[in-house]
PDB file of N, CA and C in Angstrom:
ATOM      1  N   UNK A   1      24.846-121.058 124.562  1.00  0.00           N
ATOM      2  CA  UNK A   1      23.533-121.454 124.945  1.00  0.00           C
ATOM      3  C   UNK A   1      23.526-122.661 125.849  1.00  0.00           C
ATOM      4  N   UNK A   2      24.647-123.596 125.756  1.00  0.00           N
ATOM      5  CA  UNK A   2      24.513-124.740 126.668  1.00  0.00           C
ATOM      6  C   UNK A   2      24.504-124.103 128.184  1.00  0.00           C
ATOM      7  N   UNK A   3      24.884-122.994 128.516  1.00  0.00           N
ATOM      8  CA  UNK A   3      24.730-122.842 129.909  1.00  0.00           C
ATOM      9  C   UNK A   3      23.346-122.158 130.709  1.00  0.00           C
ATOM     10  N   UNK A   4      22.779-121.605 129.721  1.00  0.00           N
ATOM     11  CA  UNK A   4      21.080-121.061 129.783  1.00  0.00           C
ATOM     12  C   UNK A   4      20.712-122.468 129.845  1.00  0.00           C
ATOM     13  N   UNK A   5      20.753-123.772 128.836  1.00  0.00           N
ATOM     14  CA  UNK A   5      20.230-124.502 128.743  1.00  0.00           C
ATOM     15  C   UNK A   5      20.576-125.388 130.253  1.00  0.00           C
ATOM     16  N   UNK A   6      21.764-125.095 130.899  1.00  0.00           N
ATOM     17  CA  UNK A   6      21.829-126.245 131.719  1.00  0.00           C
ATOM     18  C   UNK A   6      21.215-125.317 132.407  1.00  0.00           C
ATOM     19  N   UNK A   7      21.143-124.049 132.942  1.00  0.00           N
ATOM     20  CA  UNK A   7      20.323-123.142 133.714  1.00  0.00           C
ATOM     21  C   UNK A   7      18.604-123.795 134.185  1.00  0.00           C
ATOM     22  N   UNK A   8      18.356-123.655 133.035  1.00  0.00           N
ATOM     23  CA  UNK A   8      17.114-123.703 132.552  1.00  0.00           C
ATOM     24  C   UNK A   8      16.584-125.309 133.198  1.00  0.00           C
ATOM     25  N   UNK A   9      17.449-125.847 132.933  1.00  0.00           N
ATOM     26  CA  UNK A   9      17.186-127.831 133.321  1.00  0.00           C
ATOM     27  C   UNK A   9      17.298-127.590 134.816  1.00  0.00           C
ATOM     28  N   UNK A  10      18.597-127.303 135.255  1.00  0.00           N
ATOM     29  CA  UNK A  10      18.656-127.329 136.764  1.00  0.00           C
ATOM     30  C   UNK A  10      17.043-126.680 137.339  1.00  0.00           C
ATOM     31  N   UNK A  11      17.005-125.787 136.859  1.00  0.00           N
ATOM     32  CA  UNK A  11      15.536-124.568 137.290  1.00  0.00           C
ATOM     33  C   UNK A  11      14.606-125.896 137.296  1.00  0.00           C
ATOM     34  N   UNK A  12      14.178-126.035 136.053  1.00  0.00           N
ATOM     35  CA  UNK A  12      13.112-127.271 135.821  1.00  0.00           C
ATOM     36  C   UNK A  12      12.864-128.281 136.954  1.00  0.00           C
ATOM     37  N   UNK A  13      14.471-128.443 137.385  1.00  0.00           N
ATOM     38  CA  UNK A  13      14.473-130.297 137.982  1.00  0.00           C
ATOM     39  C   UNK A  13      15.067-129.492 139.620  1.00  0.00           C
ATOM     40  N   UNK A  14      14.955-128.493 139.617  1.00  0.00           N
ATOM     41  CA  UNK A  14      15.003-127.697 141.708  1.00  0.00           C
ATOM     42  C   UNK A  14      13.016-127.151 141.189  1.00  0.00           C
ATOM     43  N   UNK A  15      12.415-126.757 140.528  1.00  0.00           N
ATOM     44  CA  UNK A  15      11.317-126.510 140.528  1.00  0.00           C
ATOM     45  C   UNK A  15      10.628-127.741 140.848  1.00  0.00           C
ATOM     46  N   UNK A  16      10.643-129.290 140.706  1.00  0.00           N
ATOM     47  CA  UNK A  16      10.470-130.741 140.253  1.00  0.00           C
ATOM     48  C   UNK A  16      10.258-131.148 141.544  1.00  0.00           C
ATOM     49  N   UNK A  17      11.735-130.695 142.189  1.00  0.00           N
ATOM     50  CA  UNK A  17      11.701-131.091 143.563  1.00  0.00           C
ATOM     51  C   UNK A  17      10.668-130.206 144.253  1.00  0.00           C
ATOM     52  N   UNK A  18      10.726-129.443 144.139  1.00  0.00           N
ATOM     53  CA  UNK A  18      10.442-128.627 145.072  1.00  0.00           C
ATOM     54  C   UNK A  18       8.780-128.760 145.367  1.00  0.00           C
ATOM     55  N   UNK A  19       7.936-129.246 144.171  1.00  0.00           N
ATOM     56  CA  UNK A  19       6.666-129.609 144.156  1.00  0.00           C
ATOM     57  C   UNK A  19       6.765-131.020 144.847  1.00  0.00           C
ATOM     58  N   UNK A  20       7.831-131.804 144.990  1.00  0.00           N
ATOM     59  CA  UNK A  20       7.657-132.961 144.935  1.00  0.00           C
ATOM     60  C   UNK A  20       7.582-132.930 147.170  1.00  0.00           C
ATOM     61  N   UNK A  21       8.730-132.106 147.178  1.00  0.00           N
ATOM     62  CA  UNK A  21       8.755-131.979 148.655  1.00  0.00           C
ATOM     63  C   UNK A  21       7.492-131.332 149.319  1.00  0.00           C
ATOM     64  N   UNK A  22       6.838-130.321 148.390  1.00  0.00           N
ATOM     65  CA  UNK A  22       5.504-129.609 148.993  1.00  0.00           C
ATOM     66  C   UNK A  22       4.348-130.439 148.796  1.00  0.00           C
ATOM     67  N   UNK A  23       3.957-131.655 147.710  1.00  0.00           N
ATOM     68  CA  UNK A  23       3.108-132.398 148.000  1.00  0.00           C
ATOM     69  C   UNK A  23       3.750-133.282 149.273  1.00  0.00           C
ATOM     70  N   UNK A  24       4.748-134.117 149.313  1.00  0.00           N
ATOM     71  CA  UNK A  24       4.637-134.880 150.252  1.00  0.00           C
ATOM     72  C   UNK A  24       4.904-133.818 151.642  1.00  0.00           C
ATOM     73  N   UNK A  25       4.619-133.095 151.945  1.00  0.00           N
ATOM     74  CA  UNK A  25       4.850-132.069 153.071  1.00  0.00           C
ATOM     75  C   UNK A  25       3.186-131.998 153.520  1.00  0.00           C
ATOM     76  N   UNK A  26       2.210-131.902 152.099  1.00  0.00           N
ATOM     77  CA  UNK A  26       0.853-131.686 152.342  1.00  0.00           C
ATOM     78  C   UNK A  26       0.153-133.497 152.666  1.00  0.00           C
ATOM     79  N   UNK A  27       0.603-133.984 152.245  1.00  0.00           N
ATOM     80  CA  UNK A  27       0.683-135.151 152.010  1.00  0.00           C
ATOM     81  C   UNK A  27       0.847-135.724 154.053  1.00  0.00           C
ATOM     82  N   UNK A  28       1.561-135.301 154.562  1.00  0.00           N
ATOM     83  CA  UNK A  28       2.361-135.573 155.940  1.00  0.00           C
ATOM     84  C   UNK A  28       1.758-134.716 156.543  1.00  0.00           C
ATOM     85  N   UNK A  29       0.893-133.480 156.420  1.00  0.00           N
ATOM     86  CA  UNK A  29       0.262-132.762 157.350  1.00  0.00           C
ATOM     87  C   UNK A  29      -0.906-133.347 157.274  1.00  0.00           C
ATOM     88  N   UNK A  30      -1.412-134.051 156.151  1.00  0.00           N
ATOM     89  CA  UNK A  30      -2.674-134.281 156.046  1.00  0.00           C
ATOM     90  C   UNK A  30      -2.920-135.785 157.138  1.00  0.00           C
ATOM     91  N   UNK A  31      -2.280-136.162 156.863  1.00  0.00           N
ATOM     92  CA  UNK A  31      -2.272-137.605 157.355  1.00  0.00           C
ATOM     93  C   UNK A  31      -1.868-137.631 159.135  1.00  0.00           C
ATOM     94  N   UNK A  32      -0.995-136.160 160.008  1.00  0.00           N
ATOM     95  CA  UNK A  32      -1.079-135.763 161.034  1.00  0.00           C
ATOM     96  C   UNK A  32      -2.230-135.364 161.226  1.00  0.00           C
ATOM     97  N   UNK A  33      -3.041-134.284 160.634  1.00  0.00           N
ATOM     98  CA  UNK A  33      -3.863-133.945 161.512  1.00  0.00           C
ATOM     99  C   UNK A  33      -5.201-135.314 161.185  1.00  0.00           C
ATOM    100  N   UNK A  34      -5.186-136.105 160.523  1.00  0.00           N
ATOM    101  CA  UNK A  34      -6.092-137.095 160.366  1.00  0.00           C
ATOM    102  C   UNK A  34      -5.888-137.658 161.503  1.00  0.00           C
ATOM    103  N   UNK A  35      -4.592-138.371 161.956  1.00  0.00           N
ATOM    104  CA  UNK A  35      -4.415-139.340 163.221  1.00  0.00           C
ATOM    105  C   UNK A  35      -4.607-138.546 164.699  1.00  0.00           C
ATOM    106  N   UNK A  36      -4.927-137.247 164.126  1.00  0.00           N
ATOM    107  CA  UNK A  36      -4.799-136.140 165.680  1.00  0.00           C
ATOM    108  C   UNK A  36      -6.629-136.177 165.606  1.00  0.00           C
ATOM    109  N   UNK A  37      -7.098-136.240 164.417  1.00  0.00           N
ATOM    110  CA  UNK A  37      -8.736-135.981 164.570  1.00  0.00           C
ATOM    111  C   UNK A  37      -9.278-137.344 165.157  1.00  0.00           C
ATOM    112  N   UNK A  38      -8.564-138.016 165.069  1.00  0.00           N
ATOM    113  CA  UNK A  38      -8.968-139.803 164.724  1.00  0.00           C
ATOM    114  C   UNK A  38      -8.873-139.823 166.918  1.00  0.00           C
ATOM    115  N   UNK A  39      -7.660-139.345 166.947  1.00  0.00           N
ATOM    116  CA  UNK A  39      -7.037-139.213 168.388  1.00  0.00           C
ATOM    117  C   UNK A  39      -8.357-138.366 169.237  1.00  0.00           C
ATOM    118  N   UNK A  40      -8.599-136.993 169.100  1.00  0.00           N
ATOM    119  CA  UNK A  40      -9.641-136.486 169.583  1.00  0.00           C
ATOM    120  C   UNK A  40     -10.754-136.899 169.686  1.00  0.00           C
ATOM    121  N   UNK A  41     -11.625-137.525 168.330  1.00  0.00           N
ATOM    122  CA  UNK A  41     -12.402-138.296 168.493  1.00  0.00           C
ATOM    123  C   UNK A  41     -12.386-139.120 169.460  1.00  0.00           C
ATOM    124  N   UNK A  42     -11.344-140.273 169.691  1.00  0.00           N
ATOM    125  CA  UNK A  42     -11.237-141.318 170.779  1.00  0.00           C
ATOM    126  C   UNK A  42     -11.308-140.649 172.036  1.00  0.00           C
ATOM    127  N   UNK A  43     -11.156-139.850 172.505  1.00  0.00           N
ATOM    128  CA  UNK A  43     -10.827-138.991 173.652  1.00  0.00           C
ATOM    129  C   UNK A  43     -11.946-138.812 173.518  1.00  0.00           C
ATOM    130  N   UNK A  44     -12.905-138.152 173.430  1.00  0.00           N
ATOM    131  CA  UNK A  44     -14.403-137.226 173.411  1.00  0.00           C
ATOM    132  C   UNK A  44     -15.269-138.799 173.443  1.00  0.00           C
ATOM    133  N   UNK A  45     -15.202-139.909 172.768  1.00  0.00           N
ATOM    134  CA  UNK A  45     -16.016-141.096 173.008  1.00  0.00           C
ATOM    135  C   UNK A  45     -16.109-141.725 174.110  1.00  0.00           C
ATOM    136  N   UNK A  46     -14.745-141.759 174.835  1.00  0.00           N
ATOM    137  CA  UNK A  46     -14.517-142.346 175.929  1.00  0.00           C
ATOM    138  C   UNK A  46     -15.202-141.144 177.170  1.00  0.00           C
ATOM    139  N   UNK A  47     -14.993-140.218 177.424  1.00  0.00           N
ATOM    140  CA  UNK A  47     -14.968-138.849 178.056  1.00  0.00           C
ATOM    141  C   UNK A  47     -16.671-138.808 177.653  1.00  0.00           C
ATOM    142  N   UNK A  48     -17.099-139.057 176.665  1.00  0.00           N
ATOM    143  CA  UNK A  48     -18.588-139.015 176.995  1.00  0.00           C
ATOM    144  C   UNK A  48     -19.711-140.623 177.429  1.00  0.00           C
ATOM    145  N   UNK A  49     -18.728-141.207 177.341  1.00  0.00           N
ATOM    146  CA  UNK A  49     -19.270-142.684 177.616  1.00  0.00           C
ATOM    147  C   UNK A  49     -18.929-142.591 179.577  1.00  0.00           C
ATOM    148  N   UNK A  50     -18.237-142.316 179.721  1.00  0.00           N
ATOM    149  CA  UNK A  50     -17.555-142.373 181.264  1.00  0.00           C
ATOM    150  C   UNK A  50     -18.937-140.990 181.713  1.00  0.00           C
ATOM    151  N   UNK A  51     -19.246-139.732 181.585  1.00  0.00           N
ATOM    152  CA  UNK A  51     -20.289-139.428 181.501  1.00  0.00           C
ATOM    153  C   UNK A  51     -21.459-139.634 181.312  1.00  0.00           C
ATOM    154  N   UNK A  52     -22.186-140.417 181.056  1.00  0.00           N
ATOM    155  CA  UNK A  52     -22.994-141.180 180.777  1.00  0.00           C
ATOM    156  C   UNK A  52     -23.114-142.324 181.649  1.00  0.00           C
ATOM    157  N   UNK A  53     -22.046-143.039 181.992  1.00  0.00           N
ATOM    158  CA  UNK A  53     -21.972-144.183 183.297  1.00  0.00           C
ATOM    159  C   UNK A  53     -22.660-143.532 184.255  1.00  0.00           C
ATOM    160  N   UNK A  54     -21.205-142.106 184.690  1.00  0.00           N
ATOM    161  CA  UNK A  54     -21.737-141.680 186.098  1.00  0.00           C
ATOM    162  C   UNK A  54     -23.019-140.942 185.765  1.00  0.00           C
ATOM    163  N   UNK A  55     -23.818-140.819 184.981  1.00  0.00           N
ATOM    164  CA  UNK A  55     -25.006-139.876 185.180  1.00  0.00           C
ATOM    165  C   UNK A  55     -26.451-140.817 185.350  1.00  0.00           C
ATOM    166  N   UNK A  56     -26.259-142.399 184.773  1.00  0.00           N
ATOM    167  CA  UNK A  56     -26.415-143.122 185.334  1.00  0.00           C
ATOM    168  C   UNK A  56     -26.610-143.809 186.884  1.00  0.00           C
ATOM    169  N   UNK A  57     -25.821-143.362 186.848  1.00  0.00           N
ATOM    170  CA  UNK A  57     -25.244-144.068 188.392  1.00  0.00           C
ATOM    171  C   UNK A  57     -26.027-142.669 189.392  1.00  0.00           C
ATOM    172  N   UNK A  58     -26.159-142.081 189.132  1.00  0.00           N
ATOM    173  CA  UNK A  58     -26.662-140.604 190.021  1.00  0.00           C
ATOM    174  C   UNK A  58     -28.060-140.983 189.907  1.00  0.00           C
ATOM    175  N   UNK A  59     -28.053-141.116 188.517  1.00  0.00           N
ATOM    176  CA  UNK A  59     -30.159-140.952 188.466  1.00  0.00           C
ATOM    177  C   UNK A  59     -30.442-142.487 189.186  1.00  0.00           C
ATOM    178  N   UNK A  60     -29.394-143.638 189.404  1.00  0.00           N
ATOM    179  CA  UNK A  60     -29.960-144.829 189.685  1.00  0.00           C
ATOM    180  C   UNK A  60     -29.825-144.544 191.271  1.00  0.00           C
ATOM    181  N   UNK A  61     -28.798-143.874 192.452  1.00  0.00           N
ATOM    182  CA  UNK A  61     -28.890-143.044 193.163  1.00  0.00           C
ATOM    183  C   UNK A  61     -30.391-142.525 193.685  1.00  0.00           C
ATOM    184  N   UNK A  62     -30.456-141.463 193.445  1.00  0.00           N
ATOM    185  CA  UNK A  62     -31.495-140.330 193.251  1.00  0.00           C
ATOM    186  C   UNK A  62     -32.840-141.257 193.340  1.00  0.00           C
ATOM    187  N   UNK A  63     -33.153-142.392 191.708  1.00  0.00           N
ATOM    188  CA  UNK A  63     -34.448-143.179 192.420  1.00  0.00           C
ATOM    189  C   UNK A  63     -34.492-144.250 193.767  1.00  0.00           C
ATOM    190  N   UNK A  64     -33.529-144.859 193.962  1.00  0.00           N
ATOM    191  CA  UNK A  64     -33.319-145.317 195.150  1.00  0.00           C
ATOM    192  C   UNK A  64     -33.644-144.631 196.349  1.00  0.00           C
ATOM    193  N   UNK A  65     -33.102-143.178 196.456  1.00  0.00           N
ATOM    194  CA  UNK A  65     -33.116-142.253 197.633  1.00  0.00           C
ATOM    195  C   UNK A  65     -34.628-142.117 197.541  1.00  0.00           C
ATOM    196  N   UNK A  66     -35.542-141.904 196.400  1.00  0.00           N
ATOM    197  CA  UNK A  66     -36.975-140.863 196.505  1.00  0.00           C
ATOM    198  C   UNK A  66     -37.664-142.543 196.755  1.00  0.00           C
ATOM    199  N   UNK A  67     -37.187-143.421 196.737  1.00  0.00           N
ATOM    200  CA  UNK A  67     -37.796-144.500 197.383  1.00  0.00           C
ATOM    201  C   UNK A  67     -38.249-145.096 198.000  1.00  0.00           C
ATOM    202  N   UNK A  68     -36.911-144.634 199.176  1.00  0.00           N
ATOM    203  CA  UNK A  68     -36.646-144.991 200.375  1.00  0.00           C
ATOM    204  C   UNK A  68     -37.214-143.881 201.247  1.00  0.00           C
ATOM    205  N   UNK A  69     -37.267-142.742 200.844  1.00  0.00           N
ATOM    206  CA  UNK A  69     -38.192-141.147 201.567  1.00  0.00           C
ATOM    207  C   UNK A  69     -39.180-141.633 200.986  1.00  0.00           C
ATOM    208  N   UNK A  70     -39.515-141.988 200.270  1.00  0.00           N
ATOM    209  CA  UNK A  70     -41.163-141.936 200.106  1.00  0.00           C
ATOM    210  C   UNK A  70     -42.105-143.156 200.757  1.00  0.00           C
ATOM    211  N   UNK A  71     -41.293-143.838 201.469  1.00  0.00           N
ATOM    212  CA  UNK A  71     -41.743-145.058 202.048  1.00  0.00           C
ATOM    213  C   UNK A  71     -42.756-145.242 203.399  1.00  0.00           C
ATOM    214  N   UNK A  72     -42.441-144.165 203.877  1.00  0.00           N
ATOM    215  CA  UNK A  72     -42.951-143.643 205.156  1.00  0.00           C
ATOM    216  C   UNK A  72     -44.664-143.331 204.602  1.00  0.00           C
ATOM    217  N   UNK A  73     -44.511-142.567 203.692  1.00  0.00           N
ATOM    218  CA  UNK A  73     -45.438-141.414 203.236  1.00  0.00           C
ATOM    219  C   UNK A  73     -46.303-142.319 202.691  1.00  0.00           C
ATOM    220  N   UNK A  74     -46.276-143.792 201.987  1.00  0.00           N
ATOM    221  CA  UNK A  74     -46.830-144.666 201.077  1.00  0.00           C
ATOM    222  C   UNK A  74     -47.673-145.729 202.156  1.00  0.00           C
ATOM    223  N   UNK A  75     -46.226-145.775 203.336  1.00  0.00           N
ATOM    224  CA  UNK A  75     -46.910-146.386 204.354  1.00  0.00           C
ATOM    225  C   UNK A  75     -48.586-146.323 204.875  1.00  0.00           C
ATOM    226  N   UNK A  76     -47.893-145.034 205.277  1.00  0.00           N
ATOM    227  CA  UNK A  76     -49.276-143.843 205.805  1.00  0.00           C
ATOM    228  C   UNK A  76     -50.575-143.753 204.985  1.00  0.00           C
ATOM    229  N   UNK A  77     -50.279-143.952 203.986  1.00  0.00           N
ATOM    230  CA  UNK A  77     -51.145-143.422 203.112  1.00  0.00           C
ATOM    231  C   UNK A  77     -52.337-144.881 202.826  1.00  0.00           C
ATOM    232  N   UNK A  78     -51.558-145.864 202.740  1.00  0.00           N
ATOM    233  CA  UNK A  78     -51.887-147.398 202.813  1.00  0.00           C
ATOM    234  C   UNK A  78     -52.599-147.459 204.292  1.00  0.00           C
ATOM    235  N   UNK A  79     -51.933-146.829 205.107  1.00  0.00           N
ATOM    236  CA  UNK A  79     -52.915-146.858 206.489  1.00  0.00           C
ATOM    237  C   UNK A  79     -54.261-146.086 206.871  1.00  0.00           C
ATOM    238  N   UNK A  80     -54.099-144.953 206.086  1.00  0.00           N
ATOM    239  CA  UNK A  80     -54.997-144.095 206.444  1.00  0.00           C
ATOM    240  C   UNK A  80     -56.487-144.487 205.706  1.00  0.00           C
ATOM    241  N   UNK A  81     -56.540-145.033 204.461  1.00  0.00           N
ATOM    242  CA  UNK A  81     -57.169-145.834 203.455  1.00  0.00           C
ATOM    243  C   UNK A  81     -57.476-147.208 204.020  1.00  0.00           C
ATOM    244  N   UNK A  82     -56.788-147.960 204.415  1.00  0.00           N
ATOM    245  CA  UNK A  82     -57.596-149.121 205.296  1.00  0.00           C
ATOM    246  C   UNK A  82     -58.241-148.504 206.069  1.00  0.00           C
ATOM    247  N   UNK A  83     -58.129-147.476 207.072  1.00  0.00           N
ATOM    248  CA  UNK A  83     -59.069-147.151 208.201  1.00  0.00           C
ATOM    249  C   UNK A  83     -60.229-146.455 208.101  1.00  0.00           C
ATOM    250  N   UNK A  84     -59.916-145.502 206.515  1.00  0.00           N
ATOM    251  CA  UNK A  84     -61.332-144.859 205.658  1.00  0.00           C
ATOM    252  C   UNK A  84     -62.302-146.242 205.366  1.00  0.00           C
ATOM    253  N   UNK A  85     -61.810-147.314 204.920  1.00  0.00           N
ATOM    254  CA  UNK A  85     -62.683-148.568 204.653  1.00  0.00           C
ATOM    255  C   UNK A  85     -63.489-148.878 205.748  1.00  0.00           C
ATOM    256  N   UNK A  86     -62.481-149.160 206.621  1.00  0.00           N
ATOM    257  CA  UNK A  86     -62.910-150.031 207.911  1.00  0.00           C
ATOM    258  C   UNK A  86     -64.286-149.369 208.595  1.00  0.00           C
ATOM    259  N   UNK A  87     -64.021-147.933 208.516  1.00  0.00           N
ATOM    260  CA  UNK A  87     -65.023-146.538 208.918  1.00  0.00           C
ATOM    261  C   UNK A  87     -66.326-146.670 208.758  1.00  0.00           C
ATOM    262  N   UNK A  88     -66.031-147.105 206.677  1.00  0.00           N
ATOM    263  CA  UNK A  88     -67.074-146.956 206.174  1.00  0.00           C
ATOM    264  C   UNK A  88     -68.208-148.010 205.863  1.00  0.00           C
ATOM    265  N   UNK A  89     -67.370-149.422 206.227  1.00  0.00           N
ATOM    266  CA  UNK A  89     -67.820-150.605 206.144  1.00  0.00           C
ATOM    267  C   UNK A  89     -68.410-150.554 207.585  1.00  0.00           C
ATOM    268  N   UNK A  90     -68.157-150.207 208.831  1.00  0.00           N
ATOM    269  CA  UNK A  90     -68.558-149.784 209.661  1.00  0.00           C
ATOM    270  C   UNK A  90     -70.090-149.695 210.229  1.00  0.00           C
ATOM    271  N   UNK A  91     -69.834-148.613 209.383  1.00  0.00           N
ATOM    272  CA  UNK A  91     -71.302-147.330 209.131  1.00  0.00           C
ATOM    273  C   UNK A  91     -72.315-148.078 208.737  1.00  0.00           C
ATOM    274  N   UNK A  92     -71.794-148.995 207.428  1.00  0.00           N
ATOM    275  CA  UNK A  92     -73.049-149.494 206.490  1.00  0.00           C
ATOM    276  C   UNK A  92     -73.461-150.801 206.933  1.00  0.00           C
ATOM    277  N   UNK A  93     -72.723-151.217 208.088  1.00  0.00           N
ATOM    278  CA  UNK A  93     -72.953-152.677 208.714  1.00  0.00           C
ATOM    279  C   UNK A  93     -73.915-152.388 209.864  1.00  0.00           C
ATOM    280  N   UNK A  94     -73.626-151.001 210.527  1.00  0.00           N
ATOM    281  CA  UNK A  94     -74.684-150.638 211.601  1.00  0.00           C
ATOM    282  C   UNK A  94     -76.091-149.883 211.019  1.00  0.00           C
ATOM    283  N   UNK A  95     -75.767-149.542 209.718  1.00  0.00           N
ATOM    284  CA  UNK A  95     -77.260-148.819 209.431  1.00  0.00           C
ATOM    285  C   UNK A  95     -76.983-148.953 207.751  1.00  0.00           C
ATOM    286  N   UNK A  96     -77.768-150.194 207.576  1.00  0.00           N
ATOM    287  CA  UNK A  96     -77.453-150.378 205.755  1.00  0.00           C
ATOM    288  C   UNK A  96     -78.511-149.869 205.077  1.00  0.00           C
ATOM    289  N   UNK A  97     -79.587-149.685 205.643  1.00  0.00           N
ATOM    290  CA  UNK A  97     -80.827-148.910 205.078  1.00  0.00           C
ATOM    291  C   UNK A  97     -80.460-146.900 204.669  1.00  0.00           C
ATOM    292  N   UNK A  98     -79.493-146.340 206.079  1.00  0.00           N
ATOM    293  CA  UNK A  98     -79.480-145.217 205.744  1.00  0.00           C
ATOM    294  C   UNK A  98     -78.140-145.345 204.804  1.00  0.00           C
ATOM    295  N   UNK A  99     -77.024-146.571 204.529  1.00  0.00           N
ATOM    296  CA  UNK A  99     -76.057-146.147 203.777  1.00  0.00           C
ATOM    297  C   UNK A  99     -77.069-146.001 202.192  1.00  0.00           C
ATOM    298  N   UNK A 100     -77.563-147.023 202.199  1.00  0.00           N
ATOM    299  CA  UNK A 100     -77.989-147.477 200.419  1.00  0.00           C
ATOM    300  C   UNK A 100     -79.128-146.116 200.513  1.00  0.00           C
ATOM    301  N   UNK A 101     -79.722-145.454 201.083  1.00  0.00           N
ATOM    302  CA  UNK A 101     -80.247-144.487 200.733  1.00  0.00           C
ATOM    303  C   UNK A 101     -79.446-143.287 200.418  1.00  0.00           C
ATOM    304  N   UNK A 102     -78.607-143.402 201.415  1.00  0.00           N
ATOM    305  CA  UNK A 102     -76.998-141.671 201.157  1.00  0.00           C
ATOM    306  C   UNK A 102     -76.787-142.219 200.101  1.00  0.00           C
ATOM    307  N   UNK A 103     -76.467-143.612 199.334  1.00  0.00           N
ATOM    308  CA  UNK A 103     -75.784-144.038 198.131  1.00  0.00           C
ATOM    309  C   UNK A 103     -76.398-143.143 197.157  1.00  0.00           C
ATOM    310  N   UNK A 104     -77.827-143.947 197.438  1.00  0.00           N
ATOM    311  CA  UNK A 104     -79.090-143.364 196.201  1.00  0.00           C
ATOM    312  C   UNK A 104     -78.590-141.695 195.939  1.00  0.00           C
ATOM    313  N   UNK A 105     -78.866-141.567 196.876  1.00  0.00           N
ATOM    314  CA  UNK A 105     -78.825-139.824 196.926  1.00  0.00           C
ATOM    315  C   UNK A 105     -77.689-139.095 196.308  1.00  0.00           C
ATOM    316  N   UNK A 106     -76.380-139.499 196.592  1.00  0.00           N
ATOM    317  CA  UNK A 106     -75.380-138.903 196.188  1.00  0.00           C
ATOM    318  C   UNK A 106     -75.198-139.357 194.484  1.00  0.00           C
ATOM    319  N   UNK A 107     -75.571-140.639 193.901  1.00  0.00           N
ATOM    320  CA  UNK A 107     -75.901-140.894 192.846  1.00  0.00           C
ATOM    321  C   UNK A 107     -76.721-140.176 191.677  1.00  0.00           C
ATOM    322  N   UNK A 108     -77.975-140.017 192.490  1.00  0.00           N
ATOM    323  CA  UNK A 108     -79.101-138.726 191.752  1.00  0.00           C
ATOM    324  C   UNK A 108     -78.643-137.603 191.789  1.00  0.00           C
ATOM    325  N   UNK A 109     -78.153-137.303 192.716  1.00  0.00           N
ATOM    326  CA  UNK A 109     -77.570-135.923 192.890  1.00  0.00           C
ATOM    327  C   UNK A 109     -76.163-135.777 191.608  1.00  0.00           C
ATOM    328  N   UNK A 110     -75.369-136.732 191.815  1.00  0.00           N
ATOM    329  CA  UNK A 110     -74.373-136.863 190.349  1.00  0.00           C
ATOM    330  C   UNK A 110     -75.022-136.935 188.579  1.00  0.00           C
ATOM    331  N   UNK A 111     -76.098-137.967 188.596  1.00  0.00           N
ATOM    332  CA  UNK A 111     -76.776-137.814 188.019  1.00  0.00           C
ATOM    333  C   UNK A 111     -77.715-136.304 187.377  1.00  0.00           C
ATOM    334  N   UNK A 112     -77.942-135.808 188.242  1.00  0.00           N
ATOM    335  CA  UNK A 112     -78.518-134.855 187.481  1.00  0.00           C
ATOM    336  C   UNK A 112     -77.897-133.948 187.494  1.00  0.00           C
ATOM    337  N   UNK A 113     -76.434-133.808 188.118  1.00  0.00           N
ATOM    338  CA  UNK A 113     -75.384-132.547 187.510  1.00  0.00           C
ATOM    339  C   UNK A 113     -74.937-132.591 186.551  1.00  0.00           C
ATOM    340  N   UNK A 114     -74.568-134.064 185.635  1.00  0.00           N
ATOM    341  CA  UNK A 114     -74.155-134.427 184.613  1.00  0.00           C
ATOM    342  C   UNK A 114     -74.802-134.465 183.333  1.00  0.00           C
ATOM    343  N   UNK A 115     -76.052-134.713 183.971  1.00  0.00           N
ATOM    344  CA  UNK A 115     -77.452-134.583 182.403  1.00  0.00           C
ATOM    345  C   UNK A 115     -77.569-133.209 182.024  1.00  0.00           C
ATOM    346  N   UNK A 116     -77.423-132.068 183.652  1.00  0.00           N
ATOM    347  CA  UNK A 116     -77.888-130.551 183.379  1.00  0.00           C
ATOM    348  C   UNK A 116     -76.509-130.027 182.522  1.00  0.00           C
ATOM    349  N   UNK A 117     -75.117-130.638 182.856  1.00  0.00           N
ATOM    350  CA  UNK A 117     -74.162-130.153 182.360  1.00  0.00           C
ATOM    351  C   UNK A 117     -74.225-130.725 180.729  1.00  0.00           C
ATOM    352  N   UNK A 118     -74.288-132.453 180.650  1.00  0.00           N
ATOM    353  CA  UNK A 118     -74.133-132.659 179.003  1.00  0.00           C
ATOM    354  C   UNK A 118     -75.422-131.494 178.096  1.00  0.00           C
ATOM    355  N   UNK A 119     -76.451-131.085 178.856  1.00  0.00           N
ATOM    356  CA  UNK A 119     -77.707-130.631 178.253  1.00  0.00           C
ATOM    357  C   UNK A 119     -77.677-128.998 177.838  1.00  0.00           C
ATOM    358  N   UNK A 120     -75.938-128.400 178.532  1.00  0.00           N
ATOM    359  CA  UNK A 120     -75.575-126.964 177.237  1.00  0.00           C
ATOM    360  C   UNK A 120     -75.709-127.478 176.621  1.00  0.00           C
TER     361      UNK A 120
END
C-alpha cells in the first residue's frame, strides 16, 4: 500500500500545483488584459480630445469665414436703412400735415383689423 499511497500524494501535490499554476495563469491574464483596457482607454481619450480640438478649430474657422461674407451684406443692409430714414424723414419735413394724417390712417386702419380679428 505504501506505493498507492505515495501514488496517491504525488497525484494530490501535481493536482496542488497544477491549480496553483492555473490560478496564477488567470491571475496574469487578468491583470494583462486590465493594463491592455487601461491602455485602450488612454488611446480613445487622447484620439477623442485631439478630435474635439480640431472640430473646434473648424467651427471657430467656419464662424470667422460667415463673418467676413456676411460683411458686405450687413454693410448694405445698414445702408439701405439709413436711406429708407433719410426718405422718410424727408417726406414728413416737406409735408408734416399729410405724414401725421397717412400715420392716423394706417393706425385706424391697424386698429380696426385687430379689434375685428380679437372680436372671433
Amino acid at each position: 500500500m505504501p506505493a498507492d499511497t505515495l501514488t496517491s500524494d504525488t497525484a494530490a501535490e501535481a493536482t496542488a500545483a497544477a491549480k496553483r499554476v492555473a490560478k496564477e495563469a488567470v491571475a496574469s491574464a487578468v491583470e494583462s488584459g486590465q493594463k491592455t483596457l487601461a491602455e485602450a482607454l488612454d488611446v480613445a481619450e487622447r484620439s477623442l480630445n485631439e478630435a474635439a480640438k480640431r472640430l473646434e478649430k473648424v467651427m471657430r474657422e467656419g464662424v470667422e469665414r460667415l463673418k467676413t461674407e456676411s460683411q458686405p451684406y450687413r454693410e448694405n443692409a445698414t445702408q439701405q436703412f439709413d436711406d429708407a430714414q433719410k426718405y422718410v424723414l424727408e417726406r414728413v419735413k416737406e409735408r408734416p400735415v399729410t405724414a401725421t394724417l397717412a400715420g392716423l390712417g394706417v393706425g385706424l386702419l391697424l386698429g380696426l383689423l385687430l379689434a375685428n380679428r380679437s372680436g372671433r
